[in-house]
C-alpha atoms as a PDB file:
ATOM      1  CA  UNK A   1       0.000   0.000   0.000  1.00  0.00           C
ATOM      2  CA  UNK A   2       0.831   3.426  -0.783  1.00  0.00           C
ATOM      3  CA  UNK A   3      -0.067   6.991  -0.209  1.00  0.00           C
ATOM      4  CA  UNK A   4       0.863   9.918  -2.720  1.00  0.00           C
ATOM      5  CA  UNK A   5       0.405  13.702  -1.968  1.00  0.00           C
ATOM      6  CA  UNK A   6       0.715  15.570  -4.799  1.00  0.00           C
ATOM      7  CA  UNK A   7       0.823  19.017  -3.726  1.00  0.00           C
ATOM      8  CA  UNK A   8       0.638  20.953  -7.444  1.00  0.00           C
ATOM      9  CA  UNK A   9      -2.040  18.694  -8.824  1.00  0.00           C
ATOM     10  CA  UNK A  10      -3.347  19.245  -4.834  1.00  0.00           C
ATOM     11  CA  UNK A  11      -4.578  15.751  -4.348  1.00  0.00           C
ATOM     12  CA  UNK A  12      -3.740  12.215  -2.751  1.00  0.00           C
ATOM     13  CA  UNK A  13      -3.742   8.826  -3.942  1.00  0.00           C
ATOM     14  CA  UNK A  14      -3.968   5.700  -2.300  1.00  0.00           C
ATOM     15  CA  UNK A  15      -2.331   2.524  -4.212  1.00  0.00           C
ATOM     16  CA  UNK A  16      -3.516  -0.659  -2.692  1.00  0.00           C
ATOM     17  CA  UNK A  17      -2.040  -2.678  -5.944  1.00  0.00           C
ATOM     18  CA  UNK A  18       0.333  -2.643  -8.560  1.00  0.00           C
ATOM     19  CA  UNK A  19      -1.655  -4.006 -11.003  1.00  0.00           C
ATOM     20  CA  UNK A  20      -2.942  -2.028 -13.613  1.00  0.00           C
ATOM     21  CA  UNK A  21      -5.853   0.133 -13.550  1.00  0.00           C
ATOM     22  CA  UNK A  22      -8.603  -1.064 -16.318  1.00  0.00           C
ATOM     23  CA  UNK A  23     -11.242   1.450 -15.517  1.00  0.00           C
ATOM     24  CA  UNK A  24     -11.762   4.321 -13.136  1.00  0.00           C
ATOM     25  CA  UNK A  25     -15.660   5.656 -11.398  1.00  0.00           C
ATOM     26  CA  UNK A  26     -16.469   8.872  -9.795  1.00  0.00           C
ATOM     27  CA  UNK A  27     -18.011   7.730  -7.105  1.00  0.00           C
ATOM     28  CA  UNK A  28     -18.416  10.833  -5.478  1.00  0.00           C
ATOM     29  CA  UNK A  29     -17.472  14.397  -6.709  1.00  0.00           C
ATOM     30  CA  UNK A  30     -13.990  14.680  -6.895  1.00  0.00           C
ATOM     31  CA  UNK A  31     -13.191  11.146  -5.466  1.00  0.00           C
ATOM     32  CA  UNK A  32     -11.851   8.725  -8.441  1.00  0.00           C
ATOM     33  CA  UNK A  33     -11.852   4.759  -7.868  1.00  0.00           C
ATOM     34  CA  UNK A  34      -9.642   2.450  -9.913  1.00  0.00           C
ATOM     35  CA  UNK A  35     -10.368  -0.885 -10.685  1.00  0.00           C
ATOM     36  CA  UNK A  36      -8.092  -3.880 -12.085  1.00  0.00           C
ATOM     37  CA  UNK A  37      -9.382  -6.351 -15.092  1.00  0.00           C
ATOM     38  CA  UNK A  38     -11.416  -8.543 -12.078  1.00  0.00           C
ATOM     39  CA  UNK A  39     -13.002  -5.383 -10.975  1.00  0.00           C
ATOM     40  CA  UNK A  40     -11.478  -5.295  -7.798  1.00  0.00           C
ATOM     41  CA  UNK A  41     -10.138  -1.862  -6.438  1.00  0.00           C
ATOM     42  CA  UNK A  42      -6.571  -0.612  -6.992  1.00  0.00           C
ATOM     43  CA  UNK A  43      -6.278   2.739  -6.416  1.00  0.00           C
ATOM     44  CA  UNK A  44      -8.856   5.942  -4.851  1.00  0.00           C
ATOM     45  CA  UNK A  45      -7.925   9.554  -5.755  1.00  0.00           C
ATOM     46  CA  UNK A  46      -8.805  12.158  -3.582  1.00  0.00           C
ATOM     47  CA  UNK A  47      -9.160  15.486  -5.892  1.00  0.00           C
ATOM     48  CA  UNK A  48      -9.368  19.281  -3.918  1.00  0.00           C
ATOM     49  CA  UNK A  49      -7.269  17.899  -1.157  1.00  0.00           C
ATOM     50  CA  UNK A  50      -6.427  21.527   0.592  1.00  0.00           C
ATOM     51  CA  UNK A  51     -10.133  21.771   0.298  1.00  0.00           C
ATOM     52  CA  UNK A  52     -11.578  19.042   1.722  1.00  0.00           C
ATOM     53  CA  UNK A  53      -8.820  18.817   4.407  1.00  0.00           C
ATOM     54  CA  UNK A  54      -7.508  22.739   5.201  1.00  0.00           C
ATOM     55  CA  UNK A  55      -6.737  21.684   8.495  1.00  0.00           C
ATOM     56  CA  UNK A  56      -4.123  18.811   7.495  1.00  0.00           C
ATOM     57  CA  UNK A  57      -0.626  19.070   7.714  1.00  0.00           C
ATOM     58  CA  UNK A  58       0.495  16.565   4.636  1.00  0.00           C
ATOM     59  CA  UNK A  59       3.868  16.533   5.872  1.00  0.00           C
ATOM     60  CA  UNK A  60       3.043  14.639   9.092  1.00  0.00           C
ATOM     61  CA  UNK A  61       0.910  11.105   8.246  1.00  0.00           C
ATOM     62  CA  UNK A  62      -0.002   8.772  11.073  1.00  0.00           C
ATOM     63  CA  UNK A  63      -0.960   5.356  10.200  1.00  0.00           C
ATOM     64  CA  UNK A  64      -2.929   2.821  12.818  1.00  0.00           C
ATOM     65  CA  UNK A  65      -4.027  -0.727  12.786  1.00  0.00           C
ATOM     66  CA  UNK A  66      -6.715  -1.792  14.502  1.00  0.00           C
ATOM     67  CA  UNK A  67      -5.951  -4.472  16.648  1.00  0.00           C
ATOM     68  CA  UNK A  68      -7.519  -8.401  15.512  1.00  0.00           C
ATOM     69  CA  UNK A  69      -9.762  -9.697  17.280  1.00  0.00           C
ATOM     70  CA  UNK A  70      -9.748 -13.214  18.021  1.00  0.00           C
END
């Protein structure tokens, strides 16, 4: 998994594979979901990202698991 800020294009991507995208959806204005050839999700784009987040400081990214449960 990966996480991409692109500041001039102002928007973030998440890669969850490196396969190739086939097809991409709006699914929501200004959110972009890729899908491979078995329609399974490889990417989301997150467009207007100073927008939707003014508050967040891209340079600082915290990531948490949530613990299994067994």
């Amino acid at each position: 998994m990966k996480l991409k800020v692109d500041q001039q294009a102002d928007a973030l991507y998440l890669t969850l594979s490196e396969a190739p995208a086939n097809r991409s959806e709006e699914v929501s204005p200004g959110i972009i979901v890729d899908y491979d050839e078995q329609d399974r999700v490889v990417g989301i784009e997150m467009l207007s990202l100073s927008k939707r987040a003014p508050q967040a400081d891209i340079r600082r990214l915290l990531f948490e698991s949530v613990p299994e449960v067994v």
